[in-house]
PDB file of N, CA and C in Angstrom:
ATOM      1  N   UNK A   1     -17.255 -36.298  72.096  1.00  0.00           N
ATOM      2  CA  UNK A   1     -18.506 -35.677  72.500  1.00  0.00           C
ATOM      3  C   UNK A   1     -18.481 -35.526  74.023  1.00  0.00           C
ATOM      4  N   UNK A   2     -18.314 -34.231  74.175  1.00  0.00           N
ATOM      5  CA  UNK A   2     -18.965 -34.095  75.826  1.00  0.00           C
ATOM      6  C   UNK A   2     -19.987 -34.678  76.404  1.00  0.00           C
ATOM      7  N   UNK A   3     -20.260 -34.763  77.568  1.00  0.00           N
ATOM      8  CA  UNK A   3     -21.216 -35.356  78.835  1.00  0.00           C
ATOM      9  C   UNK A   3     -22.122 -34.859  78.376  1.00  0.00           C
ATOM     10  N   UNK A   4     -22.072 -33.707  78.287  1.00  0.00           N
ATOM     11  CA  UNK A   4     -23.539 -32.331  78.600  1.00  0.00           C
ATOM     12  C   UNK A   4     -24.314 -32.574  77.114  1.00  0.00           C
ATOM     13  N   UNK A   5     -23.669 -32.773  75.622  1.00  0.00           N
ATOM     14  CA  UNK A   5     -23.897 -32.940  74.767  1.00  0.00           C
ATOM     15  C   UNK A   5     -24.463 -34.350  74.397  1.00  0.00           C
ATOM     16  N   UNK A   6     -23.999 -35.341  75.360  1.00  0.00           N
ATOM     17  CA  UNK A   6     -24.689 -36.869  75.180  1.00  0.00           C
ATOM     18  C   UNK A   6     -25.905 -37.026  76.178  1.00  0.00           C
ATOM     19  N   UNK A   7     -25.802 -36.186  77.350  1.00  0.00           N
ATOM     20  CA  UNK A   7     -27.004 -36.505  78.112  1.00  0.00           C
ATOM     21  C   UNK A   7     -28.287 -35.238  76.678  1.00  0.00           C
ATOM     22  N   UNK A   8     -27.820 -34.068  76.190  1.00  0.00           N
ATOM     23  CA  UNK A   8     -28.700 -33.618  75.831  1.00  0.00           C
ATOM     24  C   UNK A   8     -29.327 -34.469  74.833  1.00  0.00           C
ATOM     25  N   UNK A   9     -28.119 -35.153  73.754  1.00  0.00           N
ATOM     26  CA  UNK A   9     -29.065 -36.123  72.702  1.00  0.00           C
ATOM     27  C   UNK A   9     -29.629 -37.363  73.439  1.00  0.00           C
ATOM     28  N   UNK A  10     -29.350 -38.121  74.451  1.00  0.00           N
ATOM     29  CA  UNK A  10     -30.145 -38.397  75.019  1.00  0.00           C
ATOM     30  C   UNK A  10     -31.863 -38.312  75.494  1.00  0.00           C
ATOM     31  N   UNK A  11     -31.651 -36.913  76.011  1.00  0.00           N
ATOM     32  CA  UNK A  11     -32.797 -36.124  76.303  1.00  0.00           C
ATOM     33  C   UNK A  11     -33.933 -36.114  75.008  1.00  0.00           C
ATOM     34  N   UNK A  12     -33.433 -35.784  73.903  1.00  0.00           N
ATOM     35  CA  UNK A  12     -34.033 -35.566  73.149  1.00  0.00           C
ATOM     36  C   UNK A  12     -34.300 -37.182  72.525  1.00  0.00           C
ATOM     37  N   UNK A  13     -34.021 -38.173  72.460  1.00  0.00           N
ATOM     38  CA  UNK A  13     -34.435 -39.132  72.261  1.00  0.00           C
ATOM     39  C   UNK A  13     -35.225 -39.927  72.800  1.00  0.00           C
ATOM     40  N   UNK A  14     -35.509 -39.480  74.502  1.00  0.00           N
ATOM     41  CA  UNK A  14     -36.214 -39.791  74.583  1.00  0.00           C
ATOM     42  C   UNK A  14     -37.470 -39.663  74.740  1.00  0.00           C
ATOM     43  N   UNK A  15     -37.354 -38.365  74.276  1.00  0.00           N
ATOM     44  CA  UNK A  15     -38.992 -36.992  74.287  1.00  0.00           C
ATOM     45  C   UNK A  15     -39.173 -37.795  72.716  1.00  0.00           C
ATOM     46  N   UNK A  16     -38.425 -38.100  72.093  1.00  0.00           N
ATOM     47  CA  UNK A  16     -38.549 -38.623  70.429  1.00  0.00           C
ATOM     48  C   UNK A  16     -39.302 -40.105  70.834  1.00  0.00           C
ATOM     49  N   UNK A  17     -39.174 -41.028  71.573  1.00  0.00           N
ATOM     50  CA  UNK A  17     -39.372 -42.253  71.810  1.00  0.00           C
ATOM     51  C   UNK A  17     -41.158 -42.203  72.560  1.00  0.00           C
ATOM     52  N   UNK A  18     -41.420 -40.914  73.407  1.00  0.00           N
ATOM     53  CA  UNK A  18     -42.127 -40.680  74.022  1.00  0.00           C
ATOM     54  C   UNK A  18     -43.354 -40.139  73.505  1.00  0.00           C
ATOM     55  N   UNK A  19     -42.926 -39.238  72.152  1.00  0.00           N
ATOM     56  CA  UNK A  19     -44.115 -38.655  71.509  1.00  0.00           C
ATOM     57  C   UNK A  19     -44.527 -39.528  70.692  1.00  0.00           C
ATOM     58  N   UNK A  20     -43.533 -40.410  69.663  1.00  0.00           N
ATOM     59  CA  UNK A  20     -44.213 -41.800  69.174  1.00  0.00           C
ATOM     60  C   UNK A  20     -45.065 -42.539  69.800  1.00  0.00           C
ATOM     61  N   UNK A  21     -44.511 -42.960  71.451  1.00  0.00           N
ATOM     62  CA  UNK A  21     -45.083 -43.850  72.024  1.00  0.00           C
ATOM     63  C   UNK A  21     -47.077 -43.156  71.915  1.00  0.00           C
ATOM     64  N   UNK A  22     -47.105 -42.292  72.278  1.00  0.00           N
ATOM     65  CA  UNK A  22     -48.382 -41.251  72.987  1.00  0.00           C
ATOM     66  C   UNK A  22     -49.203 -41.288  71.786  1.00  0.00           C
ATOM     67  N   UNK A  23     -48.545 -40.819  70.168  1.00  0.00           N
ATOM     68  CA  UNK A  23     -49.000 -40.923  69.285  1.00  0.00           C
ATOM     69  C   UNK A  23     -49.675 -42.562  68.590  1.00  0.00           C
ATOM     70  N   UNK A  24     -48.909 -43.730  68.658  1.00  0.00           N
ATOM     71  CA  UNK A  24     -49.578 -44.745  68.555  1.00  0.00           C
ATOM     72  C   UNK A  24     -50.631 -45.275  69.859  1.00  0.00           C
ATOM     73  N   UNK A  25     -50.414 -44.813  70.767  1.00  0.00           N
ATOM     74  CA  UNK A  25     -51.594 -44.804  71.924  1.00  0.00           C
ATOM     75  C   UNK A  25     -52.928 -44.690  71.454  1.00  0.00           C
ATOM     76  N   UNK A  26     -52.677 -43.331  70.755  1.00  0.00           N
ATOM     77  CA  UNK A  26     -54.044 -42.881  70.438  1.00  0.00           C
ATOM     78  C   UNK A  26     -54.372 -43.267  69.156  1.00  0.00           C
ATOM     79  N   UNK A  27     -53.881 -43.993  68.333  1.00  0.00           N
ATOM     80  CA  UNK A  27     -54.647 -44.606  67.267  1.00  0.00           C
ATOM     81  C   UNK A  27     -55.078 -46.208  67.329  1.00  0.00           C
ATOM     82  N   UNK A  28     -56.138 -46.688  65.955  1.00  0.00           N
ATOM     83  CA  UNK A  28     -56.974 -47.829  66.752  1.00  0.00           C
ATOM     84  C   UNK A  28     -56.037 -48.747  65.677  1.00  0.00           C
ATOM     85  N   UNK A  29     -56.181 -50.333  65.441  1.00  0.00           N
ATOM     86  CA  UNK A  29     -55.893 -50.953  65.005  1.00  0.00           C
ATOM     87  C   UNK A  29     -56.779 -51.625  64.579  1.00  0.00           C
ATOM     88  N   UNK A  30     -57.297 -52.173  63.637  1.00  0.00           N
ATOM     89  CA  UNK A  30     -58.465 -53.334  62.814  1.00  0.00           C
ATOM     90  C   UNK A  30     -57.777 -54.942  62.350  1.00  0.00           C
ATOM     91  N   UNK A  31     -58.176 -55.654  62.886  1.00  0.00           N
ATOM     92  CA  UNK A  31     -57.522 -57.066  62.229  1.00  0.00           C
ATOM     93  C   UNK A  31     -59.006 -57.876  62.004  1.00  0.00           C
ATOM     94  N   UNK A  32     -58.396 -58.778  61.051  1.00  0.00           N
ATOM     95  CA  UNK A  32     -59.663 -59.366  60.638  1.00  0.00           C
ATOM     96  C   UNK A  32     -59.235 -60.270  60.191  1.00  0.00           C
ATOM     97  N   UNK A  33     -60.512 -61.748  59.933  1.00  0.00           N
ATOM     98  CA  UNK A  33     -60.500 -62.920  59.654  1.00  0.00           C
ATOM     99  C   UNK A  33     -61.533 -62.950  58.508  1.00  0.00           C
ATOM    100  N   UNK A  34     -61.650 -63.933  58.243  1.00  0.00           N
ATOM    101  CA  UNK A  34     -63.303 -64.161  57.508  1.00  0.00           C
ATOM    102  C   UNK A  34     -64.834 -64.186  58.123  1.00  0.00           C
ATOM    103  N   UNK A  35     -64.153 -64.124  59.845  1.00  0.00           N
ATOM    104  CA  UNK A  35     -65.309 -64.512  60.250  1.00  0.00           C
ATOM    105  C   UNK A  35     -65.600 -63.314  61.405  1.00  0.00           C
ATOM    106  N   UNK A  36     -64.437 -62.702  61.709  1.00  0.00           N
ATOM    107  CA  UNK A  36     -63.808 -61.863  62.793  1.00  0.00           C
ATOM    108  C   UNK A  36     -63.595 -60.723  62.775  1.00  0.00           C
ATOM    109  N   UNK A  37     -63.664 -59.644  63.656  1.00  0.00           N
ATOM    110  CA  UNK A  37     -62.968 -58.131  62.943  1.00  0.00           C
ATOM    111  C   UNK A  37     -62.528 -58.094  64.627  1.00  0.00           C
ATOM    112  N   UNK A  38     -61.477 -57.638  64.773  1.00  0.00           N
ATOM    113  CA  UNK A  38     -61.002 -57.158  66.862  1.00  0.00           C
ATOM    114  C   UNK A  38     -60.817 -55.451  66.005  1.00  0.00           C
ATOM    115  N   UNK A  39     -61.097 -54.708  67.655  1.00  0.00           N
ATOM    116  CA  UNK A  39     -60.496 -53.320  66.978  1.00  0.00           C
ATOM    117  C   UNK A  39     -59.872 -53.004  68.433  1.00  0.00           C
ATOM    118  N   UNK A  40     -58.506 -53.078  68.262  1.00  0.00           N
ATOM    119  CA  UNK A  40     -58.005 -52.579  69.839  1.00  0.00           C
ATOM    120  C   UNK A  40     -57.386 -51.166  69.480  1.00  0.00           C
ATOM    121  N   UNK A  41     -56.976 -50.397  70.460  1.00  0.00           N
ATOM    122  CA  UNK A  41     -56.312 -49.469  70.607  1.00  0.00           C
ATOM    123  C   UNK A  41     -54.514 -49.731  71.108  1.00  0.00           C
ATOM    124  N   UNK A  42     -53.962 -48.263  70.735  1.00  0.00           N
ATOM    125  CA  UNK A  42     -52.578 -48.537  70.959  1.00  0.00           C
ATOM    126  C   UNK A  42     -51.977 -48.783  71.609  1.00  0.00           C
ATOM    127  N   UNK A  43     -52.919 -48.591  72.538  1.00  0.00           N
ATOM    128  CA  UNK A  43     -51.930 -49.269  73.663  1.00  0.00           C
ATOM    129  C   UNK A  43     -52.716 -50.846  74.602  1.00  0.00           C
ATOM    130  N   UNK A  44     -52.741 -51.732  73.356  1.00  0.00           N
ATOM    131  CA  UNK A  44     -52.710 -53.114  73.064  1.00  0.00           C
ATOM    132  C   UNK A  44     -54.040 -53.342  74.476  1.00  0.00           C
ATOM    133  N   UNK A  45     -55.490 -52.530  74.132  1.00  0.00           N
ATOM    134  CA  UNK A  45     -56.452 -52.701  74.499  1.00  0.00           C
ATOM    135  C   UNK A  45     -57.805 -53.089  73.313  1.00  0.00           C
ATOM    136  N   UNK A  46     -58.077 -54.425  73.665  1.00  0.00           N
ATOM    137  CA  UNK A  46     -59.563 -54.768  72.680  1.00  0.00           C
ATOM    138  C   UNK A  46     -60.228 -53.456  72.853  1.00  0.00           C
ATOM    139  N   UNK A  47     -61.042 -52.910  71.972  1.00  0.00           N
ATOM    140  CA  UNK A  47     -62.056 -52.377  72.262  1.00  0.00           C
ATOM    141  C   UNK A  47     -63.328 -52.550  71.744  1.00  0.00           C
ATOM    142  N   UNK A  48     -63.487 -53.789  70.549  1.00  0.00           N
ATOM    143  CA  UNK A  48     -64.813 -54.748  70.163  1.00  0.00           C
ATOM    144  C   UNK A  48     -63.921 -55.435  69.059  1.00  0.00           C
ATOM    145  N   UNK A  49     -64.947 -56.507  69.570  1.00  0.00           N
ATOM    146  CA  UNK A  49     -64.964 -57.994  68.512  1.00  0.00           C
ATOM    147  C   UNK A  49     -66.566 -58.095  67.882  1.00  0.00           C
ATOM    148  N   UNK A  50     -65.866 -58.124  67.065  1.00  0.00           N
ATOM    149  CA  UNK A  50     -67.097 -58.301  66.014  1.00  0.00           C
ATOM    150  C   UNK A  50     -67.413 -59.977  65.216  1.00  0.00           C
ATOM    151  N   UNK A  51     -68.253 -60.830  65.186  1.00  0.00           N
ATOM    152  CA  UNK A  51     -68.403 -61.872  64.645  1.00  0.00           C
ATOM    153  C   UNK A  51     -69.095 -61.082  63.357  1.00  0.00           C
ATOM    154  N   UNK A  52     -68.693 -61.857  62.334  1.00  0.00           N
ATOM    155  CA  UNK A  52     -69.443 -61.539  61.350  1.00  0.00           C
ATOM    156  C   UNK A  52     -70.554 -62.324  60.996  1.00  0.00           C
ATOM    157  N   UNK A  53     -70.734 -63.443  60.996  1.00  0.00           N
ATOM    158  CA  UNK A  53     -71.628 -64.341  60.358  1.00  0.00           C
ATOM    159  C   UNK A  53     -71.908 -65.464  61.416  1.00  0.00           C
ATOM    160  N   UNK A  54     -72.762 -66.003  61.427  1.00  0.00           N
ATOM    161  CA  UNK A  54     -73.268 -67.632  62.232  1.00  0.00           C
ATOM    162  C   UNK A  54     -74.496 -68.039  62.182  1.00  0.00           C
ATOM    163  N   UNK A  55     -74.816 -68.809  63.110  1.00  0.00           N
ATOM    164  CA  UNK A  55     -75.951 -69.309  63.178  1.00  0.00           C
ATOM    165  C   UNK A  55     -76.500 -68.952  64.796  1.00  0.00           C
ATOM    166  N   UNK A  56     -75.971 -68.584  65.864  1.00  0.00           N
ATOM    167  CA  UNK A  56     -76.083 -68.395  67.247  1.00  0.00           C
ATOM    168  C   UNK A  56     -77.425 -66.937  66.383  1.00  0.00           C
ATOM    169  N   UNK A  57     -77.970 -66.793  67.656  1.00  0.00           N
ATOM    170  CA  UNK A  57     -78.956 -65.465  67.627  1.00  0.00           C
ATOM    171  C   UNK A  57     -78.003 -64.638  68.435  1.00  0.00           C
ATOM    172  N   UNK A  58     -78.968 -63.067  68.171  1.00  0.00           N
ATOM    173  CA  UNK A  58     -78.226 -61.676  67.971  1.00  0.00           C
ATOM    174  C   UNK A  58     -77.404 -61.813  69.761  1.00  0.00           C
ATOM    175  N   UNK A  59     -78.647 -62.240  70.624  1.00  0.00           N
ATOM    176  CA  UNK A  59     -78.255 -62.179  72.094  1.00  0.00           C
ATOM    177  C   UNK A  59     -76.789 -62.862  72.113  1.00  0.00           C
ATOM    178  N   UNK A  60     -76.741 -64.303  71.936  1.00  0.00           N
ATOM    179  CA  UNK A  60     -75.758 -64.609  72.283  1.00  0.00           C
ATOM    180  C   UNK A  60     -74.267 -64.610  71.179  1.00  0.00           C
ATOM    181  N   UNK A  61     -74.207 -64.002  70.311  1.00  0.00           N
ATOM    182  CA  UNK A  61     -73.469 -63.241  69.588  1.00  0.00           C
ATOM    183  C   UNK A  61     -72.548 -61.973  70.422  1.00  0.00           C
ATOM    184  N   UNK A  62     -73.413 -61.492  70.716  1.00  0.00           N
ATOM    185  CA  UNK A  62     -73.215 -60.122  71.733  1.00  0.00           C
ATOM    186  C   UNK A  62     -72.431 -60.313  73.094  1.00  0.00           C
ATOM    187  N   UNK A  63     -73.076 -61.725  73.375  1.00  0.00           N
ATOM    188  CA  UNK A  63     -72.517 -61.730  75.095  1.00  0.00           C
ATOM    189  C   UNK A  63     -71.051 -62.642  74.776  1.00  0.00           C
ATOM    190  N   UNK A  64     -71.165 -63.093  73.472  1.00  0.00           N
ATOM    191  CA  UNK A  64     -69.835 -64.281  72.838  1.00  0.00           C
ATOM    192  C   UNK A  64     -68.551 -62.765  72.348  1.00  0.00           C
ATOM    193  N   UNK A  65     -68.941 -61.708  72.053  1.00  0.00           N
ATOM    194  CA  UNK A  65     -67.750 -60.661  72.168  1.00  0.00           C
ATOM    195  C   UNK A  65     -67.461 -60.164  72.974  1.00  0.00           C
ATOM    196  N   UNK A  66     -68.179 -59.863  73.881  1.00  0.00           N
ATOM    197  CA  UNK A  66     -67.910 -59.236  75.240  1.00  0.00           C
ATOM    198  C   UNK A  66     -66.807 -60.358  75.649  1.00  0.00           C
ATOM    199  N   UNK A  67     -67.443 -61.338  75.717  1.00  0.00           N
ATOM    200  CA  UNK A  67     -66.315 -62.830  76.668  1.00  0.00           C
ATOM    201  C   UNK A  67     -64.981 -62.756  75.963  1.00  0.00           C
ATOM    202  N   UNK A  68     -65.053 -62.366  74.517  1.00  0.00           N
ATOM    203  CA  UNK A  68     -63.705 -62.866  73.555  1.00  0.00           C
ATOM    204  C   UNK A  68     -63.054 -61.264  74.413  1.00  0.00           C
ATOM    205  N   UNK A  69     -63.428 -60.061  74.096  1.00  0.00           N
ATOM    206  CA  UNK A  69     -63.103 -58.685  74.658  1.00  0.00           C
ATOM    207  C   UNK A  69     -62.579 -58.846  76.062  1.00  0.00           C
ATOM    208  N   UNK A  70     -63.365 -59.721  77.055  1.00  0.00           N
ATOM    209  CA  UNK A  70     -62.451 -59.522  78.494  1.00  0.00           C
ATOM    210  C   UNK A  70     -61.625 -60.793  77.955  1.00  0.00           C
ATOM    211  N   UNK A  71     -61.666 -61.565  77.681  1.00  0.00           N
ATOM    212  CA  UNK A  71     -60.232 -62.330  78.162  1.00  0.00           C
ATOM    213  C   UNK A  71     -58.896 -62.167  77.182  1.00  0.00           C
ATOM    214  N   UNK A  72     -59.362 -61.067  76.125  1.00  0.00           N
ATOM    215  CA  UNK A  72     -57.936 -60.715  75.193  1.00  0.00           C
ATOM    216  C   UNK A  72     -57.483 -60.190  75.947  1.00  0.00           C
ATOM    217  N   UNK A  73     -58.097 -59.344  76.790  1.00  0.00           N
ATOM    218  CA  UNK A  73     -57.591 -57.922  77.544  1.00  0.00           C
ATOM    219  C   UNK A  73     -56.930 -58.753  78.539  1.00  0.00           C
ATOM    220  N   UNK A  74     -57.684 -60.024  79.492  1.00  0.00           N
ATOM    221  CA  UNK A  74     -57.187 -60.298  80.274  1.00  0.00           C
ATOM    222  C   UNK A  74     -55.346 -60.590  80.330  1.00  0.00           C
ATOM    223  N   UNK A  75     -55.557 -61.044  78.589  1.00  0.00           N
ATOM    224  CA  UNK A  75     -54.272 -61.667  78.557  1.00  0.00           C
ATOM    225  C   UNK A  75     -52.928 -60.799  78.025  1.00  0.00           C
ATOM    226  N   UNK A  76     -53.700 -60.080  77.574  1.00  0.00           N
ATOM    227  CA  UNK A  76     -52.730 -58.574  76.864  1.00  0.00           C
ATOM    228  C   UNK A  76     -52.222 -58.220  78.785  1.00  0.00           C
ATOM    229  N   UNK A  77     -52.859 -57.919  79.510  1.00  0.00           N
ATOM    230  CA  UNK A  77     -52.545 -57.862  80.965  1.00  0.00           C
ATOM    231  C   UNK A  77     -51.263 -58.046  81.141  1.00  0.00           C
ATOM    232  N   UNK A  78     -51.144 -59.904  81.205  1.00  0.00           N
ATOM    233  CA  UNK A  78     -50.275 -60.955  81.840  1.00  0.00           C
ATOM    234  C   UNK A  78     -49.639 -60.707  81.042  1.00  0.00           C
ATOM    235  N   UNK A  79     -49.020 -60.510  79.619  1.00  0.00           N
ATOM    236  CA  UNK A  79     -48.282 -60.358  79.362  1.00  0.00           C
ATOM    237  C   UNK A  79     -47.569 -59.756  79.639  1.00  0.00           C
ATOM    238  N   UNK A  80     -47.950 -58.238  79.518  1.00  0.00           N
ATOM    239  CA  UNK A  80     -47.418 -56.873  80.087  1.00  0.00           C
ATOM    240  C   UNK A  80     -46.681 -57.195  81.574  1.00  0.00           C
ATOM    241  N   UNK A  81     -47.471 -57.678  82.241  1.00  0.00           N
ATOM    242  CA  UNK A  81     -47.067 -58.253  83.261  1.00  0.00           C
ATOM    243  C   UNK A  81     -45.752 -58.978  83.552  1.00  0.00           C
ATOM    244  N   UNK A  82     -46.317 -59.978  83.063  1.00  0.00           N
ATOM    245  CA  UNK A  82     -44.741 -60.478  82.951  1.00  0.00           C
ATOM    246  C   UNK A  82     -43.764 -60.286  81.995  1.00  0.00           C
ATOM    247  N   UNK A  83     -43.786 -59.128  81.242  1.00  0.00           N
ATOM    248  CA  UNK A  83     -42.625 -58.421  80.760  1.00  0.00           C
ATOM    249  C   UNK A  83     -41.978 -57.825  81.693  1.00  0.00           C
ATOM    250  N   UNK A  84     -42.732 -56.480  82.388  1.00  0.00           N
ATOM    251  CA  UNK A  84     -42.335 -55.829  83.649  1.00  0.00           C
ATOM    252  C   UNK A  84     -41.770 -56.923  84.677  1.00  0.00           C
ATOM    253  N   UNK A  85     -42.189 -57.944  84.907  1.00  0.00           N
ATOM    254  CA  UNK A  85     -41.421 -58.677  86.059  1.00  0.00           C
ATOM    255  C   UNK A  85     -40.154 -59.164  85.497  1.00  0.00           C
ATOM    256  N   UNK A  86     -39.944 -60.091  84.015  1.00  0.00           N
ATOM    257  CA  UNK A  86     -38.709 -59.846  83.644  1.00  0.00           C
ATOM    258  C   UNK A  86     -37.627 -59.186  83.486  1.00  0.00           C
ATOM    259  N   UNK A  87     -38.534 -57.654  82.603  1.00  0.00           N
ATOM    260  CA  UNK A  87     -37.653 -56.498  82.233  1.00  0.00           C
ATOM    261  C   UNK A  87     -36.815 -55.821  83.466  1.00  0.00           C
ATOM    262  N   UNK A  88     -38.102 -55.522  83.880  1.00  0.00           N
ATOM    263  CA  UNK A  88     -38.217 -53.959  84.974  1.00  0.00           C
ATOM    264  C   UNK A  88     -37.795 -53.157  84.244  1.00  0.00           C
ATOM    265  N   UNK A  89     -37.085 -52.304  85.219  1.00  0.00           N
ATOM    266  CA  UNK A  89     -36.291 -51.342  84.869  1.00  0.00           C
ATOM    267  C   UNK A  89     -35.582 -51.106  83.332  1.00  0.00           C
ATOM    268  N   UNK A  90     -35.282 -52.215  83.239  1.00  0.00           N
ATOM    269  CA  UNK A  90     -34.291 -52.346  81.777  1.00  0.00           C
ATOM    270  C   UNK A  90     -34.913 -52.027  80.663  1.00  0.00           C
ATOM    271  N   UNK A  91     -36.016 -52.775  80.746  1.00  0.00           N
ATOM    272  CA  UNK A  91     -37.307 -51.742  79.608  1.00  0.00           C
ATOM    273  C   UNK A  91     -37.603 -50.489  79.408  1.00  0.00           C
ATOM    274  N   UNK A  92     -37.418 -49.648  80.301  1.00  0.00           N
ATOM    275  CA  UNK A  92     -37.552 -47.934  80.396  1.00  0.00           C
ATOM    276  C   UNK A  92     -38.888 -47.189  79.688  1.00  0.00           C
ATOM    277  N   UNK A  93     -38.523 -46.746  78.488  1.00  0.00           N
ATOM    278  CA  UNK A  93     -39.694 -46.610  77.433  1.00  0.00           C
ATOM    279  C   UNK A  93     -40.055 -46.891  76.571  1.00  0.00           C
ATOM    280  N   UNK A  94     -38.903 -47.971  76.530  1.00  0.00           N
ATOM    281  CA  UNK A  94     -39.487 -48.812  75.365  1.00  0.00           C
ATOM    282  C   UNK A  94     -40.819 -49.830  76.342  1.00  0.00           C
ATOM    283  N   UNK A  95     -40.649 -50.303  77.149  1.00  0.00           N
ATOM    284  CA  UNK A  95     -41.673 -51.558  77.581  1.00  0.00           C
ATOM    285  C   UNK A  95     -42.626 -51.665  77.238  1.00  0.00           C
ATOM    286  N   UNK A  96     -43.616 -50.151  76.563  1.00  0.00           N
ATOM    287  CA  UNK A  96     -45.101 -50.727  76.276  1.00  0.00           C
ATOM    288  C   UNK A  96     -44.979 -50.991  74.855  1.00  0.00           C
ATOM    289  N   UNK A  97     -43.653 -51.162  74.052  1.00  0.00           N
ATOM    290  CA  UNK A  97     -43.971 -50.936  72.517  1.00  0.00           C
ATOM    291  C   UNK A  97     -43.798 -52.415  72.948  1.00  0.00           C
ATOM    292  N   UNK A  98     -43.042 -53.388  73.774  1.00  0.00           N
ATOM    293  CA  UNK A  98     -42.916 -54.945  73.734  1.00  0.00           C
ATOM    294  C   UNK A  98     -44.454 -55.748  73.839  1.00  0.00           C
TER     295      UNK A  98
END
């Protein structure tokens, strides 16, 4: 195989790696417990926690997902984070599927 022919399948793999990536971006994810529902997006952002059941009132229910919502995110962050400081470079386009 020629140069010109491996950089092109190249090329094209990674427009292939890229439109996946973009495509799970934009869809949501649902996980759930018995007690729990998270709904993040694809690209590994909370976007509500839901309690299902308790005894706390509606107020502090509300302000108890918000808190669970910033500190998933916080930590989805650091991870990312310190993937990129491990990876760098070496990750390319794959890094946000890690």
């Amino acid at each position: 195989m020629n140069l010109q022919a491996l950089m092109k399948q190249a090329q094209s793999m990674q427009k292939n790696i890229m439109d996946s990536k973009a495509k799970i971006e934009a869809m949501t994810f649902v996980g759930e417990s018995e007690l729990v529902e998270v709904t993040m997006s694809g690209k590994k952002e909370v976007i509500s926690v839901k309690i299902k059941s308790t005894d706390l009132d509606k107020d502090d229910i509300e302000i108890l997902e918000d808190m669970i919502v910033i500190a998933t995110n916080d930590a989805i962050r650091k991870i990312n984070k310190e993937i990129e400081d491990k990876m760098g470079s070496q990750a390319g386009a794959l890094g946000s599927f890690l």
